[in-house]
C-alpha atoms as a PDB file:
ATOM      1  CA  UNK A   1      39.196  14.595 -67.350  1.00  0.00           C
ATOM      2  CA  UNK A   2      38.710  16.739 -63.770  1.00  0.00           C
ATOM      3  CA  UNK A   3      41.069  19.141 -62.928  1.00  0.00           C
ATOM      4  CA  UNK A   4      44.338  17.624 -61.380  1.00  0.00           C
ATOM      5  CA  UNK A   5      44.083  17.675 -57.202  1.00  0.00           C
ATOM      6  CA  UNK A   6      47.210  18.818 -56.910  1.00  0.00           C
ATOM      7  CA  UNK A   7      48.879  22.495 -57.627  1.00  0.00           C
ATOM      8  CA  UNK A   8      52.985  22.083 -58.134  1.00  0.00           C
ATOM      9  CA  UNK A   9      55.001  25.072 -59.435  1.00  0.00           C
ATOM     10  CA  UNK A  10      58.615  25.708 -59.567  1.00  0.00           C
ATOM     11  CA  UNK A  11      58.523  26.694 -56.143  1.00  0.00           C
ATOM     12  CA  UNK A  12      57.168  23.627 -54.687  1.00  0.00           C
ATOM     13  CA  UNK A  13      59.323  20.431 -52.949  1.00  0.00           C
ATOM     14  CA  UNK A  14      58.894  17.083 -53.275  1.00  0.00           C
ATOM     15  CA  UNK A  15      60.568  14.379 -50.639  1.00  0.00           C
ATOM     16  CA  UNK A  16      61.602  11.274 -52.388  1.00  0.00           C
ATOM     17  CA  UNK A  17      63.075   8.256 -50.765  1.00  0.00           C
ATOM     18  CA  UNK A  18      64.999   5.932 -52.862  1.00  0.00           C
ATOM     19  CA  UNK A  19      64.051   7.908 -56.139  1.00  0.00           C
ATOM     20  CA  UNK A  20      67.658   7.856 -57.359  1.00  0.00           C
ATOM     21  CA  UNK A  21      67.698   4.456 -59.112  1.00  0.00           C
ATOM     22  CA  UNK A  22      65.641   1.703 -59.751  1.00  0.00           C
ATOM     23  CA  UNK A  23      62.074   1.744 -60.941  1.00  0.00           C
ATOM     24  CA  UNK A  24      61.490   5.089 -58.161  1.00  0.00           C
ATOM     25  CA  UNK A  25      63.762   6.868 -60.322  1.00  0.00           C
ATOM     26  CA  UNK A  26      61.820   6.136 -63.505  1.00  0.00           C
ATOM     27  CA  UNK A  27      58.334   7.363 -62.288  1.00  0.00           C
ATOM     28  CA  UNK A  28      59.920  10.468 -59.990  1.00  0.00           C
ATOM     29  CA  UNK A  29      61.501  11.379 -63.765  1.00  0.00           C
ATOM     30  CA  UNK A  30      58.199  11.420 -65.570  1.00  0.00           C
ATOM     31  CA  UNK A  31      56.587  13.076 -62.990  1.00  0.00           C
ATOM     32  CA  UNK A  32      59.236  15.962 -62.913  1.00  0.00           C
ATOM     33  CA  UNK A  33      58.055  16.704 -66.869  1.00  0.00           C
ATOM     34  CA  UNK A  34      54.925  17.270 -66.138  1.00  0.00           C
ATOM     35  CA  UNK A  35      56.015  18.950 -62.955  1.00  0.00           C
ATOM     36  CA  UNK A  36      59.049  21.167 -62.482  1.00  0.00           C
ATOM     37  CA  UNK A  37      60.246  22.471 -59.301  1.00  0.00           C
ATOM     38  CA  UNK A  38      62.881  21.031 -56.459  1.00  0.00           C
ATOM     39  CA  UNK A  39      63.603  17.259 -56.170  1.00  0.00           C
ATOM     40  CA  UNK A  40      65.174  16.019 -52.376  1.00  0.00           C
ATOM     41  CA  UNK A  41      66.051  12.584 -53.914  1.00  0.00           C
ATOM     42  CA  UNK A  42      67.368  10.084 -50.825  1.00  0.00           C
ATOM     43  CA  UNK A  43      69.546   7.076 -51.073  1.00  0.00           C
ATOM     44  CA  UNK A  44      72.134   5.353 -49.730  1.00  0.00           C
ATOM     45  CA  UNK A  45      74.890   5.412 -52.216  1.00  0.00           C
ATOM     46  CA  UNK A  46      77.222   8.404 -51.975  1.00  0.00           C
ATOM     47  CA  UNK A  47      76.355  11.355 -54.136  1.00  0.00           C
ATOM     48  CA  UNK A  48      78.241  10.443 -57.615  1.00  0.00           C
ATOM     49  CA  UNK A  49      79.047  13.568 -57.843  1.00  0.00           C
ATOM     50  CA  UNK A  50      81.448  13.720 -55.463  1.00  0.00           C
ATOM     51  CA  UNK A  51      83.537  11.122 -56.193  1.00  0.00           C
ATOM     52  CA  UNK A  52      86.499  10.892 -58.878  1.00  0.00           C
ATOM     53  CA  UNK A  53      85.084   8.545 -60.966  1.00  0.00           C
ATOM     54  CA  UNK A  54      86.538   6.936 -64.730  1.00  0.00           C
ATOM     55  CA  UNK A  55      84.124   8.720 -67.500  1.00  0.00           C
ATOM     56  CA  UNK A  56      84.887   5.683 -69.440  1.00  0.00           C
ATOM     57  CA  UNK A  57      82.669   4.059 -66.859  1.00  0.00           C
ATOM     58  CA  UNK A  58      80.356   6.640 -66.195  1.00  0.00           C
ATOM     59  CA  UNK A  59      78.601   5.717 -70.122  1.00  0.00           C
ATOM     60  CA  UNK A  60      77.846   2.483 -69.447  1.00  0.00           C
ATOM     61  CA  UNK A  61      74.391   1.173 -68.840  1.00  0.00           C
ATOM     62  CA  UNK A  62      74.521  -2.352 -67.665  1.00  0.00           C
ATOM     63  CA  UNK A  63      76.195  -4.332 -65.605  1.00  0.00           C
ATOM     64  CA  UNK A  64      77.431  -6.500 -68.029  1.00  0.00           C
ATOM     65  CA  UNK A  65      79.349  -3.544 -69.949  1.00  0.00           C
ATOM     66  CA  UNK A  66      80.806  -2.640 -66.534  1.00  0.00           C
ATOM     67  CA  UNK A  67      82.000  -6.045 -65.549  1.00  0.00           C
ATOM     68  CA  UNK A  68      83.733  -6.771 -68.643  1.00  0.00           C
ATOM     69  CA  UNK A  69      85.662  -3.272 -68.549  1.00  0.00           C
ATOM     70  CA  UNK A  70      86.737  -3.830 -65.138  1.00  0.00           C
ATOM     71  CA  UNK A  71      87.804  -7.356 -66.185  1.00  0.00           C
ATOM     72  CA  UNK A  72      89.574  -5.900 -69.170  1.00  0.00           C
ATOM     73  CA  UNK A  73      91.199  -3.468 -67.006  1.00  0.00           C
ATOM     74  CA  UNK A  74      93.102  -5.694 -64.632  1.00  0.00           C
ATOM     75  CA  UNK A  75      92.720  -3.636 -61.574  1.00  0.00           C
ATOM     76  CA  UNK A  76      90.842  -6.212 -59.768  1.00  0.00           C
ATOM     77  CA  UNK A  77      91.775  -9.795 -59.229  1.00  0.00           C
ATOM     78  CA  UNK A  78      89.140 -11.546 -57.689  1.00  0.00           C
ATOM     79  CA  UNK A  79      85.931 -12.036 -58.899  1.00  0.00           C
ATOM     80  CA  UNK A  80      83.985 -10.834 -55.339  1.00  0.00           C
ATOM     81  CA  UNK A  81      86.179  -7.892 -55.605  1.00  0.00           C
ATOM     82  CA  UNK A  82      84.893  -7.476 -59.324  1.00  0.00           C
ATOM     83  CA  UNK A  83      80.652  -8.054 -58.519  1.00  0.00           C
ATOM     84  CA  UNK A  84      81.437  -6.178 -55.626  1.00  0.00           C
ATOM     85  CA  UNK A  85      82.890  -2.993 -58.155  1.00  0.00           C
ATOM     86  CA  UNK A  86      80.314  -3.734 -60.342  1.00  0.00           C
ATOM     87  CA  UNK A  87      77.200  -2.974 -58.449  1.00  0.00           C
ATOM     88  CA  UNK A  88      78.532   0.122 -56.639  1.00  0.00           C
ATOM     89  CA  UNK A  89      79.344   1.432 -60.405  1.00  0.00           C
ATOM     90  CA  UNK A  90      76.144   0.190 -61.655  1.00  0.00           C
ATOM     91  CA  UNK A  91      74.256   2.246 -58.864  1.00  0.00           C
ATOM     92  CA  UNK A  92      76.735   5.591 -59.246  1.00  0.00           C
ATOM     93  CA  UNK A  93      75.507   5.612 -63.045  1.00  0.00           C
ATOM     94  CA  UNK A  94      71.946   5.195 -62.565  1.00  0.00           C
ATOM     95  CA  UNK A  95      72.105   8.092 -59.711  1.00  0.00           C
ATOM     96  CA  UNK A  96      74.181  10.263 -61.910  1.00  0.00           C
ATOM     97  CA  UNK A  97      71.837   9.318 -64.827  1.00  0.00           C
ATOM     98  CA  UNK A  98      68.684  10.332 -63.018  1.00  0.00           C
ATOM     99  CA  UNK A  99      70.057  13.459 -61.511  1.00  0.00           C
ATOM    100  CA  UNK A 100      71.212  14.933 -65.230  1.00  0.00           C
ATOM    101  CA  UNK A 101      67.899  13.639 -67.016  1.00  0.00           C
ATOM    102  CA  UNK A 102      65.565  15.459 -64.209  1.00  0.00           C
ATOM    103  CA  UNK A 103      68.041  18.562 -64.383  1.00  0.00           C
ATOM    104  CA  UNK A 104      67.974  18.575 -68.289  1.00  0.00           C
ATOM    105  CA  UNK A 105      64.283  18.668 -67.676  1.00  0.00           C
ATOM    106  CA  UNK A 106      64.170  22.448 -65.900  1.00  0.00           C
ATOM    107  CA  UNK A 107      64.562  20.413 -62.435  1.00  0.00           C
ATOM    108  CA  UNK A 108      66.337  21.768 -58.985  1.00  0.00           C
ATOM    109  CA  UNK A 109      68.158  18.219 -57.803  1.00  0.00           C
ATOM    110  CA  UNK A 110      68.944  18.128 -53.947  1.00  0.00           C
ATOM    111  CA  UNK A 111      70.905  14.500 -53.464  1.00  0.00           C
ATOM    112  CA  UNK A 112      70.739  12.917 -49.987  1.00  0.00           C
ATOM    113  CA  UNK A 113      72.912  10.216 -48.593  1.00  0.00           C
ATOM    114  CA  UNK A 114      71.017   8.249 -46.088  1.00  0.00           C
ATOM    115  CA  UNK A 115      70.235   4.936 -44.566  1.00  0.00           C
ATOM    116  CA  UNK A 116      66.416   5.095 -44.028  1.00  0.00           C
ATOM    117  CA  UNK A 117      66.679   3.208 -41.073  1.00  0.00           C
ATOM    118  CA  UNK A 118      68.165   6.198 -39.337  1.00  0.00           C
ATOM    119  CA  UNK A 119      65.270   7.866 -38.503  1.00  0.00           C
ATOM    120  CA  UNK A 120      66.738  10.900 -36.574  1.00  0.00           C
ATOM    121  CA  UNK A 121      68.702  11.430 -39.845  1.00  0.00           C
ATOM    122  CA  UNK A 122      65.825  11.234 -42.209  1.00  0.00           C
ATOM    123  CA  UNK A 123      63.875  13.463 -39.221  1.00  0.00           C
ATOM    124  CA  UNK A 124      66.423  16.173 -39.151  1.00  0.00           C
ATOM    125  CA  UNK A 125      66.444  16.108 -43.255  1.00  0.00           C
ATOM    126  CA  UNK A 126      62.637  16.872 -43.262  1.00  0.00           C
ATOM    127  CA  UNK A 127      63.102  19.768 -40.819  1.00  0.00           C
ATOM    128  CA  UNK A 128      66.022  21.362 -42.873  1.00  0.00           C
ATOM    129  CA  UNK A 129      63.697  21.151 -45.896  1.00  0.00           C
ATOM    130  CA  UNK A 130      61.473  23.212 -43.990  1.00  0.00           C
ATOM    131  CA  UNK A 131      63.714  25.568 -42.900  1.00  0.00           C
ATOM    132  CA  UNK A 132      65.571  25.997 -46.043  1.00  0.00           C
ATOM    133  CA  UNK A 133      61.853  26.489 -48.460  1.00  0.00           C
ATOM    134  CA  UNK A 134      59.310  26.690 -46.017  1.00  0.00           C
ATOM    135  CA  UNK A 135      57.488  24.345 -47.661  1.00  0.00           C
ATOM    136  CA  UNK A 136      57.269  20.451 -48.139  1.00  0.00           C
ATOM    137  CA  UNK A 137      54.689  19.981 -51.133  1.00  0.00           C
ATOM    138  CA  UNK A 138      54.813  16.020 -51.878  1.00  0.00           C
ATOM    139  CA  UNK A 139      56.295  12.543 -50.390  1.00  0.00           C
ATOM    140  CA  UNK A 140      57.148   9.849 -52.352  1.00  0.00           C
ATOM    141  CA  UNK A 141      58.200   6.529 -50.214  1.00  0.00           C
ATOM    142  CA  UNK A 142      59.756   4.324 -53.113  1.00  0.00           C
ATOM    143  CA  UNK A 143      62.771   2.701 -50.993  1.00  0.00           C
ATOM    144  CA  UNK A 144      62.770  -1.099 -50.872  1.00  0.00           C
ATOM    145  CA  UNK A 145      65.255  -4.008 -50.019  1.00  0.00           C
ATOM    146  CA  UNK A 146      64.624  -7.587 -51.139  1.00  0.00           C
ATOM    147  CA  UNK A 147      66.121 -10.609 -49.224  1.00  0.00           C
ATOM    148  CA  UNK A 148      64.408 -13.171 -50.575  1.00  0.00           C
ATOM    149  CA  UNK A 149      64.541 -16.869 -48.665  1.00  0.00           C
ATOM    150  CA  UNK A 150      62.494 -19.246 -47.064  1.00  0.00           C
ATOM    151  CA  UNK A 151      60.648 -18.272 -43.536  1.00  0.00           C
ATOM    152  CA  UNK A 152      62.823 -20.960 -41.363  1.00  0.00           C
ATOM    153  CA  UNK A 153      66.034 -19.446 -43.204  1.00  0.00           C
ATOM    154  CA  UNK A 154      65.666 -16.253 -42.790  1.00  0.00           C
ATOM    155  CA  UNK A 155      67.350 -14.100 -39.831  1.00  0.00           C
ATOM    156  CA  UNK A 156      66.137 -11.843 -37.358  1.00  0.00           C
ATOM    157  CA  UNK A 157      68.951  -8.725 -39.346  1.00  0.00           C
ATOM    158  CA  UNK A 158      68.200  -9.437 -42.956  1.00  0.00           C
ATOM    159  CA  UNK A 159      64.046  -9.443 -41.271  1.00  0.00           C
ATOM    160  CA  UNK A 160      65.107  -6.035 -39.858  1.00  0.00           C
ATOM    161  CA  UNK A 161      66.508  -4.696 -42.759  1.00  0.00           C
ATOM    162  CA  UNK A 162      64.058  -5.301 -44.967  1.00  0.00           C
ATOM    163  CA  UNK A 163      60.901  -4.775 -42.701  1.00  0.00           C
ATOM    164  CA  UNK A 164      62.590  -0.929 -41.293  1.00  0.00           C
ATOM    165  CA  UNK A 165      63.505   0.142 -44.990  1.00  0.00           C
ATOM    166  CA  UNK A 166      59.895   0.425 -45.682  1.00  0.00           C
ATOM    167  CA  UNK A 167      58.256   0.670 -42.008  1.00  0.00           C
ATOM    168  CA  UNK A 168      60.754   3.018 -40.102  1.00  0.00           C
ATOM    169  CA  UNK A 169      60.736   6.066 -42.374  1.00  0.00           C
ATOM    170  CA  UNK A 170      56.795   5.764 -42.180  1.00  0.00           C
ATOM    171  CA  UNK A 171      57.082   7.187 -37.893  1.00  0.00           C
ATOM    172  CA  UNK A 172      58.920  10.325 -39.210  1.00  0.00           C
ATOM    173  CA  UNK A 173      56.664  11.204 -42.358  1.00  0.00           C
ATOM    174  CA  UNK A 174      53.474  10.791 -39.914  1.00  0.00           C
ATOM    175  CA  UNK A 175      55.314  13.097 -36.899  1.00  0.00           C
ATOM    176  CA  UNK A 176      57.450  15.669 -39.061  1.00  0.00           C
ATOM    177  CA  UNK A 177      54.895  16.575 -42.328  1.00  0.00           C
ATOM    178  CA  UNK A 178      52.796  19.533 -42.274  1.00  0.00           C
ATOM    179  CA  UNK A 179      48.843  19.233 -42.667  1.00  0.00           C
ATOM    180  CA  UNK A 180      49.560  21.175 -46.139  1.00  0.00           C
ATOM    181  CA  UNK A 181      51.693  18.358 -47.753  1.00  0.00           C
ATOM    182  CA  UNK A 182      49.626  17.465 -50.883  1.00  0.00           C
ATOM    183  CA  UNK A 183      50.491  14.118 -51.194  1.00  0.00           C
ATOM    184  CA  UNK A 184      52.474  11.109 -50.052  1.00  0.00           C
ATOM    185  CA  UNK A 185      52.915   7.706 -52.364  1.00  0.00           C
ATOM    186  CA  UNK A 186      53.557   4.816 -50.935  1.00  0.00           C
ATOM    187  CA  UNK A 187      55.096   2.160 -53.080  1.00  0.00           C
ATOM    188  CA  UNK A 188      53.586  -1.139 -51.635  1.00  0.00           C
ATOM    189  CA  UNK A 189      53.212  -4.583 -53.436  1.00  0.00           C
ATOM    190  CA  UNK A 190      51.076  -6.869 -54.815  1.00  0.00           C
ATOM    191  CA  UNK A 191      52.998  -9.331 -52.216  1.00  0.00           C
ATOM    192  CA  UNK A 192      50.844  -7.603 -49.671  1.00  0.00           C
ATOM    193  CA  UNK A 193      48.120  -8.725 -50.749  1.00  0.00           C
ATOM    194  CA  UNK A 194      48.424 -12.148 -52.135  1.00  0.00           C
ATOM    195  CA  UNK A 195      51.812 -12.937 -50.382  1.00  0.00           C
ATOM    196  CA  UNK A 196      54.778 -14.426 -52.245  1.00  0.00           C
ATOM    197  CA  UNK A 197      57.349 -17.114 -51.645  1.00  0.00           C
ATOM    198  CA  UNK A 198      60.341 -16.004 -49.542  1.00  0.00           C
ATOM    199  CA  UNK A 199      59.004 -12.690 -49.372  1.00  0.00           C
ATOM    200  CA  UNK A 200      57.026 -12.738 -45.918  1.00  0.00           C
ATOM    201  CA  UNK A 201      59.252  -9.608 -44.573  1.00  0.00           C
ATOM    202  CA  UNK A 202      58.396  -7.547 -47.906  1.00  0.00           C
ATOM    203  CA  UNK A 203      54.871  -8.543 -47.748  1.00  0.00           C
ATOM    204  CA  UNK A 204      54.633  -7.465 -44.053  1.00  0.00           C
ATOM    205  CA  UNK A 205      56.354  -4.491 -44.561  1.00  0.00           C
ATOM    206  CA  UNK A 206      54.181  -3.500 -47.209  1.00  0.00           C
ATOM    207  CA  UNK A 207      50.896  -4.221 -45.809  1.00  0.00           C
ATOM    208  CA  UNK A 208      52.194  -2.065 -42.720  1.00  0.00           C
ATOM    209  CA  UNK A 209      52.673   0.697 -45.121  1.00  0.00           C
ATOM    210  CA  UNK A 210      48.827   0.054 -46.726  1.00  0.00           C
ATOM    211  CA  UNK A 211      47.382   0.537 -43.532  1.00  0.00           C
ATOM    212  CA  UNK A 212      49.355   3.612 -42.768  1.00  0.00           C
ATOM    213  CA  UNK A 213      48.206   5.247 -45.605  1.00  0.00           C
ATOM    214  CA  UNK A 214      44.468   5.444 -44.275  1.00  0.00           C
ATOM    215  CA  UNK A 215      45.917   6.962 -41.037  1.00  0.00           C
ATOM    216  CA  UNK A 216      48.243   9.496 -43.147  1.00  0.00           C
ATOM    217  CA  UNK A 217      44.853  10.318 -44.940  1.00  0.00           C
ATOM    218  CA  UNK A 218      43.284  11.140 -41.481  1.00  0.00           C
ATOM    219  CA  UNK A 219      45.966  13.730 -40.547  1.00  0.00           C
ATOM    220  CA  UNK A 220      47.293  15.268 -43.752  1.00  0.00           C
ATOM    221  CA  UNK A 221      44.821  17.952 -45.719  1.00  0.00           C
ATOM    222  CA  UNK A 222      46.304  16.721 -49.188  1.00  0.00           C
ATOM    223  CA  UNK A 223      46.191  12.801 -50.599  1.00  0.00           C
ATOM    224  CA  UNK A 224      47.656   9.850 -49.177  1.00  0.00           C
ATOM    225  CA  UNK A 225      47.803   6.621 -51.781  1.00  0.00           C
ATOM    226  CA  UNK A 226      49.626   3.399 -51.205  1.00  0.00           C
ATOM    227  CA  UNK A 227      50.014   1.477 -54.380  1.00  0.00           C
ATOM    228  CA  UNK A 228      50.224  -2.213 -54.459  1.00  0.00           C
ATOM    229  CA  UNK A 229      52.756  -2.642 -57.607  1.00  0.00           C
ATOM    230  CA  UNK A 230      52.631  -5.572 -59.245  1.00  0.00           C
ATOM    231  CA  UNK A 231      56.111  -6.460 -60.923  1.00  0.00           C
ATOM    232  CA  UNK A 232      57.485  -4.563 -63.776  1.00  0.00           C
ATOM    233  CA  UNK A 233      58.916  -5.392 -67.129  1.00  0.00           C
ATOM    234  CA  UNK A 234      62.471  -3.675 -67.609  1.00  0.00           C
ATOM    235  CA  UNK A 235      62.939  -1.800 -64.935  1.00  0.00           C
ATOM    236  CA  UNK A 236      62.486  -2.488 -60.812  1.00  0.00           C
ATOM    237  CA  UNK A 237      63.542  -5.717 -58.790  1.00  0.00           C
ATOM    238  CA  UNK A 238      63.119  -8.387 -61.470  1.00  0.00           C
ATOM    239  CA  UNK A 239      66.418  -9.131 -63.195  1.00  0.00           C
ATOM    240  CA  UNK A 240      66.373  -9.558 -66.935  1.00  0.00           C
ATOM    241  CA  UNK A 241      66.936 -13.748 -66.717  1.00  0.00           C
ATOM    242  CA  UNK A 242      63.423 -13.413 -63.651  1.00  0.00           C
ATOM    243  CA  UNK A 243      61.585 -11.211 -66.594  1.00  0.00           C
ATOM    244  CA  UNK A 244      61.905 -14.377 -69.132  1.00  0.00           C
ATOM    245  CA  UNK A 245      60.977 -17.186 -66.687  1.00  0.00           C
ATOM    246  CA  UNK A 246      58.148 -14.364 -65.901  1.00  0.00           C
ATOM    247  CA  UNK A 247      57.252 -14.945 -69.398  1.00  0.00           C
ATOM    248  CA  UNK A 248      57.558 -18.781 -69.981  1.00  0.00           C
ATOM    249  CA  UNK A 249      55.310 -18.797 -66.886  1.00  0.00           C
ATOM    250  CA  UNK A 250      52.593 -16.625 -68.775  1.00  0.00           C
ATOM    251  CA  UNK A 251      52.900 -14.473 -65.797  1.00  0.00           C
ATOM    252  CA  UNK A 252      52.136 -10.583 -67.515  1.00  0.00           C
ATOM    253  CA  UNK A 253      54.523  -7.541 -66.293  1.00  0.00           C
ATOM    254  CA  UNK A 254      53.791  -4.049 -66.255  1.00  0.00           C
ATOM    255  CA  UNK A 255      55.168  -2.022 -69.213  1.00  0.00           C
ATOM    256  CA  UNK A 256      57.083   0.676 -68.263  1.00  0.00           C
ATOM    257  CA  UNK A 257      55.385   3.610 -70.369  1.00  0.00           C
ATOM    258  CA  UNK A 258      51.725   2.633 -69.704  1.00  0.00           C
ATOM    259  CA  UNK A 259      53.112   2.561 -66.016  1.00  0.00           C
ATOM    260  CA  UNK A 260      54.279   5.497 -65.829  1.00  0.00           C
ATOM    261  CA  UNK A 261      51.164   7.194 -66.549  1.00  0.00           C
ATOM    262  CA  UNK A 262      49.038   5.254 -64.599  1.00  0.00           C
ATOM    263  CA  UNK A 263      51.314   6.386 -61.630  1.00  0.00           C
ATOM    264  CA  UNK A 264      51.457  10.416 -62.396  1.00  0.00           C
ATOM    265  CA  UNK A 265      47.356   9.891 -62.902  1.00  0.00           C
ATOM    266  CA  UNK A 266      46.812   8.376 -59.675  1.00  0.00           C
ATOM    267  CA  UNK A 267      49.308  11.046 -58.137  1.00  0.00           C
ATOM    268  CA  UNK A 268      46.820  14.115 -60.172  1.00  0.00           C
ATOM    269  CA  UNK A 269      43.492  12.178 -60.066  1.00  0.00           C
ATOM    270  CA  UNK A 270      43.039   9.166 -57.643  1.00  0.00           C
ATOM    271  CA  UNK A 271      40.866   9.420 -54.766  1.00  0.00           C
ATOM    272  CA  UNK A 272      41.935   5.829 -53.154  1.00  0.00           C
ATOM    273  CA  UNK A 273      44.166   5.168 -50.381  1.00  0.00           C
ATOM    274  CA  UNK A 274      44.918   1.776 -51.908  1.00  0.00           C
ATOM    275  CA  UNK A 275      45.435   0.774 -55.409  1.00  0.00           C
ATOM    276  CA  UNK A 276      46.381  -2.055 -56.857  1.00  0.00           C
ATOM    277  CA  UNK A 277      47.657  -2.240 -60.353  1.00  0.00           C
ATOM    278  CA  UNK A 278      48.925  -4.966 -62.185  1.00  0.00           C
ATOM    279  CA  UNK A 279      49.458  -6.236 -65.855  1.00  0.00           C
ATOM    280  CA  UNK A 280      46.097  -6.653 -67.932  1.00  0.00           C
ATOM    281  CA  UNK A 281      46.580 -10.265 -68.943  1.00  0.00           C
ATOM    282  CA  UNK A 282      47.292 -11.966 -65.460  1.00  0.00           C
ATOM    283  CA  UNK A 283      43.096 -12.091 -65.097  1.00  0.00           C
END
């Protein structure tokens, strides 16, 4: 295979939004093996490791383990007040969990609380990365919000929210980065391009980012790819009970380790601005 188009050392910085959880998290972690330097990973949890938190707690992987300690526990009564615990554990462990993998991997971790939406935030974040290392070596836009529900139900705030999680942070990566920044991944959908039910803010949002890569391209020196991701099978936005309708349906996923190095090749070898990849067997 050519030589990789990219040159990252343990000097070099790499931006990612919404790489602390989630599928993000997954392919920022097998990148950072094959690459070692200084992660700025952005999200909008608080950083875990700041707050007093149970280590009973802390070792638990799903959110089925966590409900049924805090049920077990008695400290909460309702069961809002329970889901609500839940989730916010749920998300502490994965950020805590990705920030002590990619460490135990030779890694600098920087985490950043932030809403994405705030772009003077995320603008001022970008300069003090500068400032601080001189340098801003690689982008990767993974953030995402899903409100799925029918066009005619759907209102003009949860619209908003899902549209300027993706779109908004897009203004500030175009004005702020350097002409030297190697790359910048996008993470679009396959809804952009064939659409999906309930799903006409994340489509537009994501076909807003698929033409923004080509302008990206135009300015930057280094690569600009937005990846249409199809949806993935044990990790991402499709819960586990989604994954076996998925399956009934004979609609294919992508696996997670053939995923991941499609990504970190397309990152050290593609010369597209747009890619598509989905699972084999939907043809």
């Amino acid at each position: 295979m050519s030589e990789a188009q990219i040159q990252l050392d343990k000097d070099s910085v790499v931006l990612v939004l919404g790489g602390a959880q989630g599928i993000t998290s997954e392919l920022v972690k097998h990148m950072s093996q094959a690459y070692p330097c200084t992660y700025v990973l952005v999200g909008r949890s608080a950083d875990p490791r700041n707050l007093v938190t149970n280590s009973e707690l802390e070792a638990f992987k799903t959110k089925e383990e966590i409900r049924a300690y805090l049920i077990k526990s008695g400290t909460f009564t309702s069961p809002s007040e329970i889901e609500k615990e839940t989730i916010k554990v749920y998300k502490n462990n994965q950020i805590l969990r990705t920030i002590r993998d990619m460490e135990q991997l030779g890694n600098t971790i920087i985490y950043q609380s932030l809403d994405l939406c705030d772009e003077n935030g995320l603008s001022e974040l970008i300069n003090s990365i500068y400032e601080k290392y001189n340098r801003l070596d690689g982008v990767i836009h993974g953030a995402g919000l899903l409100e799925d529900k029918l066009f005619k139900q759907k209102t003009t705030s949860s619209f908003g929210r899902v549209f300027d999680t993706k779109v908004k942070p897009l203004r500030v990566l175009a004005e702020q980065l350097r002409t030297d920044c190697q790359f910048v991944v996008l993470f679009s959908s396959i809804a952009s391009v064939y659409g999906n039910k309930g799903q006409t803010d994340y489509a537009a949002a994501n076909s807003v980012l698929d033409d923004y890569a080509n302008a990206l391209n135009k300015k930057l020196k280094g690569k600009v790819i937005s990846i249409n991701w199809d949806s993935w099978k044990g990790a991402g936005m499709v819960s586990p009970t989604l994954e076996t309708e998925y399956e009934r349906r004979g609609i294919s996923l992508i696996p997670l380790d053939q995923g991941k190095e499609i990504f970190l090749n397309e990152i050290k070898y593609g010369t597209e601005s747009q890619v598509l990849i989905m699972s084999g067997s939907n043809w």
